[in-house]
Protein backbone atom coordinates (compact mmCIF):
# COMPACT_ATOMS: atom_id res chain seq x y z
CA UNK A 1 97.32 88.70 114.67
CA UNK A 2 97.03 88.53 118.09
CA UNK A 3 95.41 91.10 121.03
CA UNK A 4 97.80 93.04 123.16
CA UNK A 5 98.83 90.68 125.91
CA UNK A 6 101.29 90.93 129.38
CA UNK A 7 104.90 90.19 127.74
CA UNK A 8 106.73 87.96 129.77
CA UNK A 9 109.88 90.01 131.85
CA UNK A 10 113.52 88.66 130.49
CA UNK A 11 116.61 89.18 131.93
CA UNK A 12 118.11 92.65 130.94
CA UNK A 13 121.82 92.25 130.84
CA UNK A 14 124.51 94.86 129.81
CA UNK A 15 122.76 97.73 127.01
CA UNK A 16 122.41 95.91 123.12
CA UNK A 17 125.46 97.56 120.99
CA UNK A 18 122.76 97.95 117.93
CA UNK A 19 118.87 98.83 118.11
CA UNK A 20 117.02 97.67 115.24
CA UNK A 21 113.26 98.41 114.67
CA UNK A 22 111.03 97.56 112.07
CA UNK A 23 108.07 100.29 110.95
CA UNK A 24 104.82 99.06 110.48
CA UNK A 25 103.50 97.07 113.84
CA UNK A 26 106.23 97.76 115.42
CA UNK A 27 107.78 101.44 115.93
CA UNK A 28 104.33 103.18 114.19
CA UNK A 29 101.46 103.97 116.09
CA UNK A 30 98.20 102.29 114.67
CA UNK A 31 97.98 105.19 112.01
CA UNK A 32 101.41 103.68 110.20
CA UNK A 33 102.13 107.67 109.97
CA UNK A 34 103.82 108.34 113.74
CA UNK A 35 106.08 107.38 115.87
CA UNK A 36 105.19 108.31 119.32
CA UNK A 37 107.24 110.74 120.93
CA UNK A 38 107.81 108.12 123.72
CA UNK A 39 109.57 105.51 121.36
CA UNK A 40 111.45 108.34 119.63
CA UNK A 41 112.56 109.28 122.73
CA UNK A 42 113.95 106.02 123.49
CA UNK A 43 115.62 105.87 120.21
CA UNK A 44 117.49 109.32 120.75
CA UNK A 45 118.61 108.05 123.93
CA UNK A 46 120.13 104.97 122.80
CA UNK A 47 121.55 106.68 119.95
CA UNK A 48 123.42 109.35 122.43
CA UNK A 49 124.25 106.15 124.54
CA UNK A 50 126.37 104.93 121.64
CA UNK A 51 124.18 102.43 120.08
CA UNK A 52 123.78 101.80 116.81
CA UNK A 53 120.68 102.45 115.66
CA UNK A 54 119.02 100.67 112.79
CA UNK A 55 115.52 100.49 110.89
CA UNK A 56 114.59 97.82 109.32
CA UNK A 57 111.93 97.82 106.88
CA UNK A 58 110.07 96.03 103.89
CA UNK A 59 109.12 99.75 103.02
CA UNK A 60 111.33 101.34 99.70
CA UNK A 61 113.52 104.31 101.04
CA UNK A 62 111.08 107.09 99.52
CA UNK A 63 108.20 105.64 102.31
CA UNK A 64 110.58 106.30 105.36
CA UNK A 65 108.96 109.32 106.63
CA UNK A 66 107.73 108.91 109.62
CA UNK A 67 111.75 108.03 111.15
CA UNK A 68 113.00 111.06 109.15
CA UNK A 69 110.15 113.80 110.44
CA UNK A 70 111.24 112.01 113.94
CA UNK A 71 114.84 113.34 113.01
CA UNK A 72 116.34 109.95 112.49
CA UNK A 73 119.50 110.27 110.52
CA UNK A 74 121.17 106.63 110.28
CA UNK A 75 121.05 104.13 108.63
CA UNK A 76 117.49 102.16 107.33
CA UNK A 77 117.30 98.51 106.16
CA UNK A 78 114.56 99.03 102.95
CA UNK A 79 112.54 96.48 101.35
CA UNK A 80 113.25 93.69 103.39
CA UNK A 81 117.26 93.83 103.29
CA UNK A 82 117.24 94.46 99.09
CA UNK A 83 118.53 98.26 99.88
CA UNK A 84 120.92 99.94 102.53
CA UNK A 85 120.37 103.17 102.88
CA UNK A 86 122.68 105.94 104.84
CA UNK A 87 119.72 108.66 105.84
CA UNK A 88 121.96 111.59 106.34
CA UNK A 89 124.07 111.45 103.07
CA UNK A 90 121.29 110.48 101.27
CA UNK A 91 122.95 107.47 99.34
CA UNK A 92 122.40 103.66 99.20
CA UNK A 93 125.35 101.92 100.85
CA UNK A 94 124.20 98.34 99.22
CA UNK A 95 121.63 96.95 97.35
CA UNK A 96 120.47 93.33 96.07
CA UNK A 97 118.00 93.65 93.05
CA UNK A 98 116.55 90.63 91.30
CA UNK A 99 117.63 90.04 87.78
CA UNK A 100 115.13 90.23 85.04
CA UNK A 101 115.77 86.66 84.00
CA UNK A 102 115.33 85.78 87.64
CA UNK A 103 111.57 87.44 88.50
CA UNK A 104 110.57 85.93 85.07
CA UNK A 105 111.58 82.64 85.70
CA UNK A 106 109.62 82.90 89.01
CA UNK A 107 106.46 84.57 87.76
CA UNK A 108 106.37 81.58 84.65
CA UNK A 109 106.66 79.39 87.69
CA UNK A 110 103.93 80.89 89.79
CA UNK A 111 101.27 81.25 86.33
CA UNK A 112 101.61 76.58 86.18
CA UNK A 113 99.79 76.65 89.74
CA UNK A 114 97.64 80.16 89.33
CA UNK A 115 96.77 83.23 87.62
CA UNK A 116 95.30 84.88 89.97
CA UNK A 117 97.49 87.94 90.55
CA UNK A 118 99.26 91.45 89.41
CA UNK A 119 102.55 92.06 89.54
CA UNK A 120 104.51 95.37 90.17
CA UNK A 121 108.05 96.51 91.31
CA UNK A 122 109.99 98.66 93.10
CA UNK A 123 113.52 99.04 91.44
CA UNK A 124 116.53 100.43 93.09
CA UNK A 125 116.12 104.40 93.59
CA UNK A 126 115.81 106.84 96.27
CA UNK A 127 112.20 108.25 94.57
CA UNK A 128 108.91 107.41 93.55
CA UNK A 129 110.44 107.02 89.50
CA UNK A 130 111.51 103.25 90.28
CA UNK A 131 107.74 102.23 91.26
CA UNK A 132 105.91 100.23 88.39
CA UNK A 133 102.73 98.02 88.61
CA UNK A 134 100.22 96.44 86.31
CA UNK A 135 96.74 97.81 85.94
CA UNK A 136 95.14 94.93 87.65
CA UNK A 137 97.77 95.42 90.81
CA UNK A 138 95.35 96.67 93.91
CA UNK A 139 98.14 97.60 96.61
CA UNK A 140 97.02 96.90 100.15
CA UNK A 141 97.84 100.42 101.50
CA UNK A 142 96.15 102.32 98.33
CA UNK A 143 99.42 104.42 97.76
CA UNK A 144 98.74 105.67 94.54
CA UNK A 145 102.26 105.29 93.42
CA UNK A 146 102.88 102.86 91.06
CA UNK A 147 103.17 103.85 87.18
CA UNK A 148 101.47 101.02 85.40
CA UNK A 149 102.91 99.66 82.47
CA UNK A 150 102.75 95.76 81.00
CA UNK A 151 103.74 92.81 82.71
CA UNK A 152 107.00 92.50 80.04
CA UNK A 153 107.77 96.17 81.01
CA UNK A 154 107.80 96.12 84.74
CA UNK A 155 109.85 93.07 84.18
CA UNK A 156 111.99 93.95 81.77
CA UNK A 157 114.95 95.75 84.20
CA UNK A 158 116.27 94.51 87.56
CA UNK A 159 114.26 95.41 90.56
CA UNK A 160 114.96 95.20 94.56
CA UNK A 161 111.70 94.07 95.22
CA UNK A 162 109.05 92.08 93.28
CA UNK A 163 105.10 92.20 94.85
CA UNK A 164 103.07 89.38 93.83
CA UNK A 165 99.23 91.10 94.96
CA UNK A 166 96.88 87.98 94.60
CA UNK A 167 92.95 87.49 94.85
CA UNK A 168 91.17 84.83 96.44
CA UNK A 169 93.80 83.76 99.19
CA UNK A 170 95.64 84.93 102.18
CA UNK A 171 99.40 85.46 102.02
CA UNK A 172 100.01 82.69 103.86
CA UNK A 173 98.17 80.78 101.42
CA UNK A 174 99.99 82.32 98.34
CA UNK A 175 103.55 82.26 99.69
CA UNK A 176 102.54 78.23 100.27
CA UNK A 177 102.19 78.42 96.15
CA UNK A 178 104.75 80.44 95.08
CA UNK A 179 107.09 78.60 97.18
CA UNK A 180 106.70 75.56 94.77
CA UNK A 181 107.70 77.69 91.90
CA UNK A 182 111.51 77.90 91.86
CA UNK A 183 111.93 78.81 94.92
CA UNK A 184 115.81 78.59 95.11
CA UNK A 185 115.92 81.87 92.80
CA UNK A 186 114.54 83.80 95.45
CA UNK A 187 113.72 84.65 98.80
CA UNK A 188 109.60 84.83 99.13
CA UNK A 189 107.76 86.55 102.36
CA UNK A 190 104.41 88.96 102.88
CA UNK A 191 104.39 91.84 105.81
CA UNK A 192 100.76 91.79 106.00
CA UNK A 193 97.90 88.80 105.39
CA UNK A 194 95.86 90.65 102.57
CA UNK A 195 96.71 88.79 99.49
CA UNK A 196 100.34 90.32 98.88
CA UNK A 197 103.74 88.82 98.82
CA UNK A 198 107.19 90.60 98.74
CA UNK A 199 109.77 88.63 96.49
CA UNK A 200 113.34 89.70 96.65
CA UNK A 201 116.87 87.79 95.07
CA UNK A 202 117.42 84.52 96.68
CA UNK A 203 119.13 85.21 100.37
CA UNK A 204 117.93 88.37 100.46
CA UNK A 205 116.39 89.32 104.10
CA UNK A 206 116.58 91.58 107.01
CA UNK A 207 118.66 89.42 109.21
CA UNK A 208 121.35 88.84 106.35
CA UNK A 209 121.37 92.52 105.83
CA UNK A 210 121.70 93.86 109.33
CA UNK A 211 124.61 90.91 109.68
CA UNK A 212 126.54 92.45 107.11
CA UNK A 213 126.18 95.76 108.71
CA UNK A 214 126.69 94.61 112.43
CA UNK A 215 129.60 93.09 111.02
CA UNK A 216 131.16 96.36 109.20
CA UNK A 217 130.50 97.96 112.86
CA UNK A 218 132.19 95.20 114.65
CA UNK A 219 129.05 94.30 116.27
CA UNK A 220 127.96 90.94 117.14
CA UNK A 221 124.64 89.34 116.95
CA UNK A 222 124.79 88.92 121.32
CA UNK A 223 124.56 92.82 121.61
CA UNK A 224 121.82 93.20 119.16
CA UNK A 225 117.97 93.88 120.20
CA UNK A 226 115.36 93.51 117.52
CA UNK A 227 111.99 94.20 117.35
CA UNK A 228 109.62 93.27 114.74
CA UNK A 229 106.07 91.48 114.47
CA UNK A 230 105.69 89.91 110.75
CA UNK A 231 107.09 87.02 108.60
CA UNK A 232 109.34 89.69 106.97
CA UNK A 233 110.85 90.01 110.41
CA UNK A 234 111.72 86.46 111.23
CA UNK A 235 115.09 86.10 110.07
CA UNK A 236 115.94 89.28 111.73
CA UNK A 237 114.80 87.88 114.95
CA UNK A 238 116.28 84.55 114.66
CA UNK A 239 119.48 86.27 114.21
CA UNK A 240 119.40 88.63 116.77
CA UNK A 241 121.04 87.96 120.64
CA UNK A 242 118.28 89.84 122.07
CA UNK A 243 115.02 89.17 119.80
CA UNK A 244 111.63 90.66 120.84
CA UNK A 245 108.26 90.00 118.96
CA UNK A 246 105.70 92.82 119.49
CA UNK A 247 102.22 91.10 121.36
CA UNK A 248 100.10 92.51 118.33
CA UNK A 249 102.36 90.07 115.71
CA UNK A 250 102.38 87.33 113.99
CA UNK A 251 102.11 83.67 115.57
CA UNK A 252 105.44 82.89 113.48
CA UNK A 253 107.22 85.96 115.06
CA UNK A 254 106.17 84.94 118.76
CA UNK A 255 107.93 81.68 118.20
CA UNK A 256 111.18 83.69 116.70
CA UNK A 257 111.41 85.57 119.52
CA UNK A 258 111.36 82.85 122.14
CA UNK A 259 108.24 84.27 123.78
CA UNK A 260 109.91 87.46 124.67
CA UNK A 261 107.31 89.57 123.58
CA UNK A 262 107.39 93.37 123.76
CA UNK A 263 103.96 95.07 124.66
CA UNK A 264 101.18 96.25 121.81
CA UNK A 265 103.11 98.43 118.87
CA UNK A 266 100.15 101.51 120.09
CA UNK A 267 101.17 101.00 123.11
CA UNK A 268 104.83 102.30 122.45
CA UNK A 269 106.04 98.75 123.32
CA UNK A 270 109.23 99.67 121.46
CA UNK A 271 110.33 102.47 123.84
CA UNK A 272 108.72 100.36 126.85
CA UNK A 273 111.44 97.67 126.39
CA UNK A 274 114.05 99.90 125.45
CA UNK A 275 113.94 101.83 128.59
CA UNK A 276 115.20 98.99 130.52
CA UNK A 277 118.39 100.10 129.31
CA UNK A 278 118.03 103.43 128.09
């Protein structure tokens, strides 16, 4: 990760059409609880401008607080493009879950190069019933969640997401592993650098997600402004006319973005970009 840093000024053409966020490092304050009531400002605005609003998330739908207490009522991109959910009615518009056959295959893979991980899941569901994790699974963010059950259980039924929580390496280091193991069956990325990867059904991922909504809008990828500062983000910002990488992310996301880089996610670099327009 990198300090908070002057972010280059682009050129600020006509408003984006669609305003997509991710949550943590990005639109959440350092707490991962709040927005600021500067970057939900901005939001509204663009909202009552006519944009398209969008979040965009590796967090499962029962997590998105923080946009909801906000009063944020459209539509959120969960667990890294595996779920699309419609806020206001309540309802999952699409989802992408992994087979069974699928994570196994992929987990038998990952066990020839190491052992050194615990699995759990979070299946399609609006509530905290679709979480399941072995007893050896140590989440990064300590939720307290997860029922645990036996690696056969938890994968034993289709699930959006798949989290691989290792010991010994940094995510970077893991994805590097578990992308020799059959990685054409799925699509492999991590959201923070503690040991934990997020596995999802092969072309599963924000960008291919928010294209397939952008496209039910009749939006195109030009009038689109991202923001987002992890691996989980980079396919959302390759895709996206107007990508911004937040200064606090991710080396990888810098590069994404083109070195248009919005200012530190505390410092409600979200809103600070979007006012340009809004």
């Amino acid at each position: 990760m990198t300090a908070s840093v002057p972010h280059p000024v682009p050129q600020f053409g006509a408003a984006p059409r669609m305003v997509v966020t991710d949550m943590d490092g990005t639109l959440l304050d350092a707490s991962g609880m709040r927005v600021s009531t500067r970057n939900a400002e901005a939001l509204r605005r663009a909202e009552e401008a006519g944009a398209r609003v969008v979040i965009a998330t590796g967090r499962p739908i029962w997590w998105l607080e923080p946009v909801i207490d906000i009063g944020f009522t459209g539509t959120a991109v969960c667990m890294n493009g595996a779920v699309i959910f419609d806020i206001a009615a309540g309802e999952i518009i699409a989802g992408s879950p992994m087979t069974s056959q699928t994570m196994r295959r992929f987990v038998d893979g990952l066990t020839e190069h190491t052992t050194d991980f615990a699995l759990a899941v979070e299946r399609l569901g609006v509530d905290l019933s679709s979480c399941w994790s072995e007893a050896a699974y140590d989440h990064p963010w300590d939720l307290g969640y997860f029922k645990v059950a036996e690696r056969d259980e938890i994968l034993a039924e289709p699930a959006a997401k798949l989290l691989v929580r290792g010991w010994g390496e940094s995510s970077r280091e893991l994805a590097a592993t578990a992308r020799t193991s059959r990685p054409e069956d799925v699509s492999i990325t991590y959201s923070t650098d503690d040991g934990l990867l997020e596995v999802a059904a092969a072309g599963v991922n924000k960008g291919a997600a928010l294209a397939w909504l952008a496209d039910r809008w009749g939006i195109t990828a030009t009038d689109v402004v991202a923001f987002g500062d992890m691996p989980n983000d980079l396919e959302m910002l390759r895709w996206a006319g107007i990508p911004f990488a937040m200064a606090n992310g991710h080396a990888e996301v810098h590069t994404a973005a083109a070195g248009q880089l919005a200012p530190h996610h505390d410092e409600d670099g979200v809103a600070r970009i979007l006012e340009r327009w809004f």
